[in-house]
Protein backbone atom coordinates (compact mmCIF):
# COMPACT_ATOMS: atom_id res chain seq x y z
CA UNK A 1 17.93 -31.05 15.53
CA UNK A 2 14.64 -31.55 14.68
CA UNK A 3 12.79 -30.23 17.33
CA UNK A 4 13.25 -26.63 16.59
CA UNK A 5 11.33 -26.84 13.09
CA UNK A 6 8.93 -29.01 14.50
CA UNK A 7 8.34 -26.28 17.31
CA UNK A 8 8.33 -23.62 14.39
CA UNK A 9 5.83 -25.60 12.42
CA UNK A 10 3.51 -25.51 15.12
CA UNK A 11 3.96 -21.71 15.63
CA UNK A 12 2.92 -20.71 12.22
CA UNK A 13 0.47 -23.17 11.79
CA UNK A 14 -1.20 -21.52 14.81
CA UNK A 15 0.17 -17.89 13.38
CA UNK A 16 -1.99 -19.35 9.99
CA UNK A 17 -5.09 -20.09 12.01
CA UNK A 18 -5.20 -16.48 14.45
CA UNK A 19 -4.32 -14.90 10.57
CA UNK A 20 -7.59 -16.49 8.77
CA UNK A 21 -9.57 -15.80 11.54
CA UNK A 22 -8.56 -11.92 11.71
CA UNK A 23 -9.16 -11.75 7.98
CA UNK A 24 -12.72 -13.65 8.40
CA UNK A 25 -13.57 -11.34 10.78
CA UNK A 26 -13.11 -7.87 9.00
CA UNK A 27 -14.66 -9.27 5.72
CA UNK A 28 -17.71 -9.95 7.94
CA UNK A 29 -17.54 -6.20 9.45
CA UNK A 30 -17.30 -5.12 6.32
CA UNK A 31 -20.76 -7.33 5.43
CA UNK A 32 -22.46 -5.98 8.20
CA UNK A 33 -22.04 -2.46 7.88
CA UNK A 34 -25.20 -0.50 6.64
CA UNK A 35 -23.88 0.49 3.62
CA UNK A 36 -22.78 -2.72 2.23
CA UNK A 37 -23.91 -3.15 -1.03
CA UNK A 38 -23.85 -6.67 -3.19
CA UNK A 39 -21.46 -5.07 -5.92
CA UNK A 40 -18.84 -4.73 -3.34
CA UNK A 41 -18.39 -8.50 -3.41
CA UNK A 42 -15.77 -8.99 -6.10
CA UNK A 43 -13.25 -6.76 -4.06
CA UNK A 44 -13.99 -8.51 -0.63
CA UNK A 45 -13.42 -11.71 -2.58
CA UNK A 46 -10.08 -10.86 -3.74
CA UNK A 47 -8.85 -8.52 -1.08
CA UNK A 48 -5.65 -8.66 0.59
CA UNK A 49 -2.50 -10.48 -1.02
CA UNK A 50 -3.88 -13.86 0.49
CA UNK A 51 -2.27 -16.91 -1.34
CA UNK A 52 0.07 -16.28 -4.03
CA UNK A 53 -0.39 -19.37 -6.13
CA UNK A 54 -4.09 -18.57 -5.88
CA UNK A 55 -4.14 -14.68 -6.97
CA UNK A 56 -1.97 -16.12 -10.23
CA UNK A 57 -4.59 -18.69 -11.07
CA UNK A 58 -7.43 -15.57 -10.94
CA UNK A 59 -5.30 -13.64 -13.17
CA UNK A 60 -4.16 -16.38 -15.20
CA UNK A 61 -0.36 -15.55 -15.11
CA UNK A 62 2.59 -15.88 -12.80
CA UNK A 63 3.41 -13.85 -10.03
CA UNK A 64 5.80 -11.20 -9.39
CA UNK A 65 5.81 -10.18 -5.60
CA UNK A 66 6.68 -6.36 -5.22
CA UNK A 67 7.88 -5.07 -1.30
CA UNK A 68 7.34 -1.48 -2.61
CA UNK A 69 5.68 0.70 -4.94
CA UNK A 70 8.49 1.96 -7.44
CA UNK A 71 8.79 -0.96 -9.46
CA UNK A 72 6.98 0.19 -12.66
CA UNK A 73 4.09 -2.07 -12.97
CA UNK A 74 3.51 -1.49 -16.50
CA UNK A 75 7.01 -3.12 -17.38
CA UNK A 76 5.65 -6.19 -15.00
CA UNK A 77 2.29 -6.62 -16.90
CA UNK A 78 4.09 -6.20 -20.63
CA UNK A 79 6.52 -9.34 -19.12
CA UNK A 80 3.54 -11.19 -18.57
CA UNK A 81 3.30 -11.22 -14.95
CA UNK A 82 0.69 -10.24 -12.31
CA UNK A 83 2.06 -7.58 -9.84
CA UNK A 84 1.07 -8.05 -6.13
CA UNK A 85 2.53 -6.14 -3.84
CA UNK A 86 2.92 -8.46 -0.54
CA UNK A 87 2.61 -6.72 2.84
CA UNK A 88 0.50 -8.01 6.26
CA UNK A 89 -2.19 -6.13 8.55
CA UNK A 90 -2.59 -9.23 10.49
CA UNK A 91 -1.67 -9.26 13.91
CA UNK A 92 -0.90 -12.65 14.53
CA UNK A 93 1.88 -12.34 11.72
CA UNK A 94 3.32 -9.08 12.25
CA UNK A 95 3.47 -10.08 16.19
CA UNK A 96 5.02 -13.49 15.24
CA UNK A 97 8.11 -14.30 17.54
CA UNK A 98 9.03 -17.62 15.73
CA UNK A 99 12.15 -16.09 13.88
CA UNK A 100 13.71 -14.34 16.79
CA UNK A 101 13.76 -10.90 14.85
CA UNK A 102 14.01 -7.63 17.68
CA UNK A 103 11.23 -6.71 19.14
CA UNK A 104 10.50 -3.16 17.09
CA UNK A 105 10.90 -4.95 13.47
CA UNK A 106 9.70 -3.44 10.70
CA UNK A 107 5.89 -5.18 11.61
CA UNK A 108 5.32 -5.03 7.38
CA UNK A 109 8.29 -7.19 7.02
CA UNK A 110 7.78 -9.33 9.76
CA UNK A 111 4.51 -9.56 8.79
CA UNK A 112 5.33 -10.67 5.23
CA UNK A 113 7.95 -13.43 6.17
CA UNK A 114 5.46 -15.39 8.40
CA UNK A 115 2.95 -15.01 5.64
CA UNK A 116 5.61 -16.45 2.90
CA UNK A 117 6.53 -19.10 5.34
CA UNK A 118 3.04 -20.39 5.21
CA UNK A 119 3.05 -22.14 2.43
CA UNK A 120 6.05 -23.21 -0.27
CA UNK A 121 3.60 -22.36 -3.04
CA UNK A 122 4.35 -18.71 -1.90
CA UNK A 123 7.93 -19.17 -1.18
CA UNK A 124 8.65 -20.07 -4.92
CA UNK A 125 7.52 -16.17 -6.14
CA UNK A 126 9.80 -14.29 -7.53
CA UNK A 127 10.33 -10.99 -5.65
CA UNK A 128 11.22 -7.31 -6.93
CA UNK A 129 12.49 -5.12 -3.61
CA UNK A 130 13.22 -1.69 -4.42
CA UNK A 131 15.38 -0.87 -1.44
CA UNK A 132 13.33 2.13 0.04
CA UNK A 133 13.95 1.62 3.71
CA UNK A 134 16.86 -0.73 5.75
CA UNK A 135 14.10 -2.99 6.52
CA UNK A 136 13.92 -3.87 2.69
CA UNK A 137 17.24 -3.76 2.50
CA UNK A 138 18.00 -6.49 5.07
CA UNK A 139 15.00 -8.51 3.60
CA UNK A 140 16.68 -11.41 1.41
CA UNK A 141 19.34 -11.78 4.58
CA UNK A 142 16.00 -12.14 6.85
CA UNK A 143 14.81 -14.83 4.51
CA UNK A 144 17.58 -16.67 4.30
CA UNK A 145 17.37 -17.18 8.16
CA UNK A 146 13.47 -17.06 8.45
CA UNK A 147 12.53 -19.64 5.09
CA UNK A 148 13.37 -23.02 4.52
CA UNK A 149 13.67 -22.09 1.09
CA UNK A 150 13.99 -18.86 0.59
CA UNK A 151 12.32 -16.88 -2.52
CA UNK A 152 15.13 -15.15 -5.12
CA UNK A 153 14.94 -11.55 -4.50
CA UNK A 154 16.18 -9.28 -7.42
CA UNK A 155 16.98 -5.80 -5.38
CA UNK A 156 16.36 -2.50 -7.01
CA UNK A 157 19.31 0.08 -6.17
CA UNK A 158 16.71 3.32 -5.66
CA UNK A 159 18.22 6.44 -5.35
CA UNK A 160 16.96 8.59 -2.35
CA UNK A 161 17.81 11.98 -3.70
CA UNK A 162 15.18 12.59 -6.46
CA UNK A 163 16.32 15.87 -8.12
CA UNK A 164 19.81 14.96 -8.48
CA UNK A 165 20.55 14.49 -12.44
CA UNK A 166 23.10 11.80 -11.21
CA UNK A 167 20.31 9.82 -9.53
CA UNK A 168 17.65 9.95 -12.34
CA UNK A 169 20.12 8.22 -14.15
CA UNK A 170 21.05 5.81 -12.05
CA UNK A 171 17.58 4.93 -11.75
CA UNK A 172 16.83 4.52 -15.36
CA UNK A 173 19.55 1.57 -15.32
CA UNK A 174 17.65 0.14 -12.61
CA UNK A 175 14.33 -0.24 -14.81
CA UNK A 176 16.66 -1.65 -17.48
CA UNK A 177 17.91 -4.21 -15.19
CA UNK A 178 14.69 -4.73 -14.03
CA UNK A 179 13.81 -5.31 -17.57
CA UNK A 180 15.92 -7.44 -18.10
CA UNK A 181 15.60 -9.70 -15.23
CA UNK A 182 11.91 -9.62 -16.44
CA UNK A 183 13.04 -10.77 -19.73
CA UNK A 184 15.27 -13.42 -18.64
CA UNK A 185 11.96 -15.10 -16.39
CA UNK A 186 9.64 -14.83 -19.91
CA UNK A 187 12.57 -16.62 -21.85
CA UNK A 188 11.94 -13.84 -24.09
CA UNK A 189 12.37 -9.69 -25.19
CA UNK A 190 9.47 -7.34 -23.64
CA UNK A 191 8.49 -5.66 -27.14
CA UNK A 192 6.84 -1.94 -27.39
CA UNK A 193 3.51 -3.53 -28.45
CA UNK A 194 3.86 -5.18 -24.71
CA UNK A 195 4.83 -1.99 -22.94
CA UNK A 196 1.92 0.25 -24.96
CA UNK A 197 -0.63 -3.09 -24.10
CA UNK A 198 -0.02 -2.68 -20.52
CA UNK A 199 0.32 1.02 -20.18
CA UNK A 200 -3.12 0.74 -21.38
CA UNK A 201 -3.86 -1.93 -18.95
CA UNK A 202 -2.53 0.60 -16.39
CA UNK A 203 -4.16 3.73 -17.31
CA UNK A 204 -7.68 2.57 -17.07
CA UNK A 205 -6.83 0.82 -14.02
CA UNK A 206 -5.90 4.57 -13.16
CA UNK A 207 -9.02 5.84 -14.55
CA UNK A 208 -11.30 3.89 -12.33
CA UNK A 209 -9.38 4.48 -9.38
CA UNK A 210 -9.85 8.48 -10.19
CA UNK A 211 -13.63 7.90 -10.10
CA UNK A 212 -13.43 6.40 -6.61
CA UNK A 213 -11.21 9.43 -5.67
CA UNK A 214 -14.53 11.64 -6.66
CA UNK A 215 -16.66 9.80 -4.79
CA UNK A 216 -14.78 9.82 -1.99
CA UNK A 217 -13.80 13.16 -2.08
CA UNK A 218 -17.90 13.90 -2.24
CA UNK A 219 -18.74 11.81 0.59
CA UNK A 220 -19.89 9.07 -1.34
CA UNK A 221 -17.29 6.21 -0.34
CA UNK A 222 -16.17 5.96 3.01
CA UNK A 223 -12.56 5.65 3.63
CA UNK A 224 -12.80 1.68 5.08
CA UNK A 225 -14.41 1.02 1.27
CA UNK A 226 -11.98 3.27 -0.51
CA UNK A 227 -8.88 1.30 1.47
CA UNK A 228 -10.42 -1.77 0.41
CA UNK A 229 -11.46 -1.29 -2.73
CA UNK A 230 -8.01 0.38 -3.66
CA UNK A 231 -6.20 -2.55 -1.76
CA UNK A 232 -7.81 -5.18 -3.62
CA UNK A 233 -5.94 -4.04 -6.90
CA UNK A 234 -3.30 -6.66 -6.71
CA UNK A 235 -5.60 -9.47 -6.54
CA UNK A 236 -6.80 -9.49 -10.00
CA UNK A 237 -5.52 -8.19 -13.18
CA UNK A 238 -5.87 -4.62 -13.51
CA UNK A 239 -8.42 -4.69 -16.37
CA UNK A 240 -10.51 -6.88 -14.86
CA UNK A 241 -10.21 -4.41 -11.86
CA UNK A 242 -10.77 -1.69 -13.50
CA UNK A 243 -13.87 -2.99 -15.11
CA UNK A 244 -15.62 -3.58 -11.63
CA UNK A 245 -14.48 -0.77 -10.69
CA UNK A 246 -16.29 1.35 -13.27
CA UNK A 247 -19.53 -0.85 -12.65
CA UNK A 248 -19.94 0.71 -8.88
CA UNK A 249 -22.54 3.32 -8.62
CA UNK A 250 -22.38 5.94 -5.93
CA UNK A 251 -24.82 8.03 -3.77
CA UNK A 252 -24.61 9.89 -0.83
CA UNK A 253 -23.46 8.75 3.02
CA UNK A 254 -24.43 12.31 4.62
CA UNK A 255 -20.58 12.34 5.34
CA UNK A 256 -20.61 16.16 4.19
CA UNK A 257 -21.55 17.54 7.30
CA UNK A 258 -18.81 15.32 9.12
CA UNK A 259 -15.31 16.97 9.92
CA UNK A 260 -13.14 16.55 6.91
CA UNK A 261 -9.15 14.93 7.43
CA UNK A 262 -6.14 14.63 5.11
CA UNK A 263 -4.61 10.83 6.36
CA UNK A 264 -1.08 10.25 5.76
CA UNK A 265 1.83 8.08 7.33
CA UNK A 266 2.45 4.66 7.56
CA UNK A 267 0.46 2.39 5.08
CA UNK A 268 -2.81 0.71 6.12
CA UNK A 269 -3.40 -2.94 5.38
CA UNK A 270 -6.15 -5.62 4.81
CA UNK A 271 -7.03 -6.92 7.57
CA UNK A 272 -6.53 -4.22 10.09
CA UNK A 273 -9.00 -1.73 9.43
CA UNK A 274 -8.68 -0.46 13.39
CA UNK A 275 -7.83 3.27 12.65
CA UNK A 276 -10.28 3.71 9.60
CA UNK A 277 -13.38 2.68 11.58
CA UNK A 278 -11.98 4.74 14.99
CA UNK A 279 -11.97 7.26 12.49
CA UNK A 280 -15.66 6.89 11.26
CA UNK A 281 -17.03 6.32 14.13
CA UNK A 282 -15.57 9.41 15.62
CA UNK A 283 -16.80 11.22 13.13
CA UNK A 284 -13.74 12.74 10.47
CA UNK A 285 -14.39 12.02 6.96
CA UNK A 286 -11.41 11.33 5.12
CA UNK A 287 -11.35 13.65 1.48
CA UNK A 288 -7.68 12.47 0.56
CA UNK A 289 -4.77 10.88 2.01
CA UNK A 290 -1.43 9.87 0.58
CA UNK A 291 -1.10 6.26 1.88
CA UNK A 292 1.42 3.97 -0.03
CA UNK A 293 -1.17 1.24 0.16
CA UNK A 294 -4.06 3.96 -0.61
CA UNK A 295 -3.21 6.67 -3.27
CA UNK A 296 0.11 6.13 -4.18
CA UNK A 297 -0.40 2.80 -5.54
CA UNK A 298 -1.23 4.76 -8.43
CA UNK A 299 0.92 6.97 -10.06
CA UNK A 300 -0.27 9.36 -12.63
CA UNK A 301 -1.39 8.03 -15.69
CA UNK A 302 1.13 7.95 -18.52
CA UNK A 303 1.33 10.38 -21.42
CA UNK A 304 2.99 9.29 -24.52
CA UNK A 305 5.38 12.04 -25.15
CA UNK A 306 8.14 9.71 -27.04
CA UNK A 307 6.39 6.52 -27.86
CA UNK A 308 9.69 4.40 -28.49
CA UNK A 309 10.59 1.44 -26.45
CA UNK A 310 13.12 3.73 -24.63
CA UNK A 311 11.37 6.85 -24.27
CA UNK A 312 8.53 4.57 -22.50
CA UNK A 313 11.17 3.27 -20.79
CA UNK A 314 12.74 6.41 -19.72
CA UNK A 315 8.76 8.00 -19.20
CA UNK A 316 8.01 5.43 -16.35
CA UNK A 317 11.11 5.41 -14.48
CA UNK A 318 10.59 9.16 -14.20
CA UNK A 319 7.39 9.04 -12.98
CA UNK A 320 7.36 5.63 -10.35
CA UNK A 321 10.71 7.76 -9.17
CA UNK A 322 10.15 11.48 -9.49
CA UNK A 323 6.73 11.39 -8.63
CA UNK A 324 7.32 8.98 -5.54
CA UNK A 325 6.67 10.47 -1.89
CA UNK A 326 8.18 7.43 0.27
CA UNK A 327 9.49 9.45 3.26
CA UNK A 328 12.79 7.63 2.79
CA UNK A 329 13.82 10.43 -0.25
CA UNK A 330 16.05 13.47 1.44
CA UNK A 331 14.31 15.67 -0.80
CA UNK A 332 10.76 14.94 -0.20
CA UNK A 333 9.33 18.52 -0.02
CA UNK A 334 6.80 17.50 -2.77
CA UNK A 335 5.04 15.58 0.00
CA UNK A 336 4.20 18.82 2.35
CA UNK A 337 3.33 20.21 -1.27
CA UNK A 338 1.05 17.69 -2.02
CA UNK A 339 -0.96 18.12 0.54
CA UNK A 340 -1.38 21.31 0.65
CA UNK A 341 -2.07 21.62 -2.83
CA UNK A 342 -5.00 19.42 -2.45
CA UNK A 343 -6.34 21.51 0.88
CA UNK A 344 -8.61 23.60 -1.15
CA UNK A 345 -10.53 21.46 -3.75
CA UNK A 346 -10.99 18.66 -0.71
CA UNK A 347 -11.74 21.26 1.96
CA UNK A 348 -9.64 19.28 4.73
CA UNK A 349 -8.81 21.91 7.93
CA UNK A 350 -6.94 18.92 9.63
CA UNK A 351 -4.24 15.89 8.79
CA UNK A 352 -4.42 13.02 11.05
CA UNK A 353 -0.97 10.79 10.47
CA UNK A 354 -0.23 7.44 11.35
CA UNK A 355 2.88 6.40 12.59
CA UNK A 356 2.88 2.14 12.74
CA UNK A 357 5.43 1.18 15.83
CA UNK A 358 8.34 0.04 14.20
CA UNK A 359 8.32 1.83 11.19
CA UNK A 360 11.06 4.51 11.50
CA UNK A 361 11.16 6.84 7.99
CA UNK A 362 7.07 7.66 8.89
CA UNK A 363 8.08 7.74 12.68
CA UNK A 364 10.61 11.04 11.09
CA UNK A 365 9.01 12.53 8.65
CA UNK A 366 5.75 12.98 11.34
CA UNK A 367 8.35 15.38 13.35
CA UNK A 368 8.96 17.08 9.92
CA UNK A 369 5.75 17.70 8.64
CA UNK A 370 4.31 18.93 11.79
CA UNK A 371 5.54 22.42 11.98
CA UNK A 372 5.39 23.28 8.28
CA UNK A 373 1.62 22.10 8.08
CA UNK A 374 0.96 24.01 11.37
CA UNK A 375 2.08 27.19 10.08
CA UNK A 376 -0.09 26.64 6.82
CA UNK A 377 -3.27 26.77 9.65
CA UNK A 378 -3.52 23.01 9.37
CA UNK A 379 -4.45 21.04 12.70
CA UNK A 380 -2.12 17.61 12.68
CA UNK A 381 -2.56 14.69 15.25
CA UNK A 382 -0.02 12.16 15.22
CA UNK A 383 -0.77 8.64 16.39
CA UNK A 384 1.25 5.77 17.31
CA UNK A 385 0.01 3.05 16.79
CA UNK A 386 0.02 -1.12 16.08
CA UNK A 387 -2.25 -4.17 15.13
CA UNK A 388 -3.39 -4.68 18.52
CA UNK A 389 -6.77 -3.73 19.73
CA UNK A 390 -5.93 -2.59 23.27
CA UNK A 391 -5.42 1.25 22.22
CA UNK A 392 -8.67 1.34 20.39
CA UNK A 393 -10.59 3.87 23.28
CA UNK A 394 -7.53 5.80 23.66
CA UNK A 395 -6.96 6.48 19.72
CA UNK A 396 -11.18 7.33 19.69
CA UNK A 397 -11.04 9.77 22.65
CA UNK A 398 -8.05 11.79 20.83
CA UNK A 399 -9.75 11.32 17.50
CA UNK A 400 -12.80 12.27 19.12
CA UNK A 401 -10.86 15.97 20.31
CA UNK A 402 -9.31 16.28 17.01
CA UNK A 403 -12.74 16.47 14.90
CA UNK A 404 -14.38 18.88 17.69
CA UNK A 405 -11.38 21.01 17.40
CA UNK A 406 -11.62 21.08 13.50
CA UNK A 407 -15.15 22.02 14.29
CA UNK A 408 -14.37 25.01 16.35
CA UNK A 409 -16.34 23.82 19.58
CA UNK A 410 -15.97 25.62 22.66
CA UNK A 411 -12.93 24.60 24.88
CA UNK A 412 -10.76 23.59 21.55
């Protein structure tokens, strides 16, 4: 009976090693590149989601792990927690074969359970899992199979139709339960002084991630910094974020002249930075994208219309819900909006999206988006892709195509 475990041990331990190694290597990339700069150290320092136990002893709090973004992490921060949002761009875990899962998993699940079966430290973390996508769904069932001890996974019921009156209310009682979960972990009531604290907390997180935005959008910030910058927001509190944040100072990369790309799809993570340097080095600047690891970590900043416990209450369930554009909605025409509302101000002729093998609601809404953007005189290039390296020429010769096409050179 033992042998199995002890064969499993050995598999993550060498899943572990093949892990540190890919992250070891990108934070070194990211060192070498020319424009490096010394005040970019705090973020490679706490990028990624890395150790659990050690991202709450930066912040100085426990941990609550989020699988998605419409938990309302200004309800988190006012129960005294530190949001991280737990997901993998490692190869070695998404690819790990230990738990017998099919072949075409989710890779941000997989990815996640081999990284949460690394260490117990990590397994004892409470986990919020709105349930955007059957992969999430199935996650605490996966666990329970995958873990030795699984972590206690409180499930958010989200509603996938958005404008339905019926489902905005449903999802108001989920942020009260999830309030109340919250409360029961503190031992104690999350007060309105807590929830206008961390909404404060939260909007100058917001405000410093707005600045990036403008740098970006000027050619200032290339997209590898702006992915890692942007990803590193769960690894410290988001005032002390913020703060470094605001201290970067900006200048010119001469991206201007470079063709300029809306990226969407499936969400990019730290340490697989493959498709933002094929991108780079083929030469497409990226102005804007609406990546759930990217730009839709942050949703708008909040205004104070009724400043009672539950009007803040009712004001961020709104807005982490309504304002959501997770392809797994069925009423999700805000997303084509979105981008083509930004098309003017960031001058993009061209959306490259990402579709991660595996990950089915991007894998769809690619086939949906197409045609509408298309008739709007938007070129879109779709590509399939995974953690491995082996596709890298292939991805840079269409990516390549795609940019001299936006640039209206002969034979395109």
């Amino acid at each position: 009976m033992t042998e199995p475990l002890d064969r499993l041990s050995r598999l993550l331990l060498k899943a572990k090693a093949k892990a540190l190694a890919e992250e070891n290597e990108t934070l070194a990339w990211f060192r070498r590149r020319p424009d490096y700069r010394p005040e970019f150290e705090y973020f490679l320092n706490i990028v990624g989601q890395g150790d659990l136990a050690a991202i709450a002893d930066r912040a100085g709090r426990p941990v609550i792990a989020l699988l998605c973004n419409q938990s309302p992490l200004e309800l988190i921060v006012a129960a005294g927690f530190q949001p991280v949002k737990i997901a993998s761009g490692s190869l070695a875990e998404t690819s790990f074969s230990g738990f017998g899962w099919p072949a075409l998993t989710c890779p941000v699940v997989k990815g996640l359970l081999t990284r949460l079966a690394f260490k117990s430290s990590s397994r004892s973390v409470p986990i919020v899992a709105p349930a955007t996508c059957d992969w999430v769904a199935k996650f605490g069932e996966m666990a329970r199979f995958a873990l030795p001890a699984p972590p206690s996974v409180a499930y958010l019921d989200l509603p996938r139709f958005k404008q339905d009156p019926f489902s905005q209310k449903k999802w108001l009682s989920e942020v009260y339960k999830l309030k109340n979960y919250l409360e029961d972990l503190r031992g104690g009531p999350i007060t309105r002084a807590n929830l206008l604290a961390a909404i404060a907390d939260l909007n100058a997180a917001y405000a410093a991630f707005l600045s990036l935005k403008a740098a970006r959008l000027k050619g200032q910030l290339s997209l590898s910094w702006f992915l890692l910058i942007v990803g590193s927001f769960f690894g410290d509190t988001p005032r002390r974020w913020a703060e470094n944040a605001r201290r970067l100072t900006f200048k010119s990369n001469g991206s201007n002249s470079l063709a300029k790309v809306f990226l969407a799809g499936s969400p990019i993570f730290f340490p697989n930075f493959k498709l933002p340097a094929l991108m780079e080095e083929a030469g497409l600047t990226t102005v804007a994208d609406d990546l759930c690891s990217s730009e839709r970590i942050f949703p708008p900043g909040q205004v104070l219309e009724d400043s009672s416990l539950p009007g803040l209450l009712a004001s961020l369930a709104g807005r982490y819900h309504q304002g959501c554009l997770c392809p797994t909605f069925g009423d999700n025409d805000r997303r084509i909006n979105n981008i083509l509302g930004q098309k003017n101000e960031a001058g993009f002729t061209g959306v490259v999206f990402t579709v991660l093998k595996g990950c089915h609601p991007y894998d769809l809404e690619s086939s949906l988006l197409e045609p509408a953007l298309k008739e709007r005189n938007l070129r879109f290039l779709r590509l399939e892709t995974d953690y491995a390296a082996e596709d890298r020429q292939n991805l840079l010769t269409r990516l390549e195509a795609f940019g001299q096409s936006l640039k209206g050179e002969p034979g395109f």
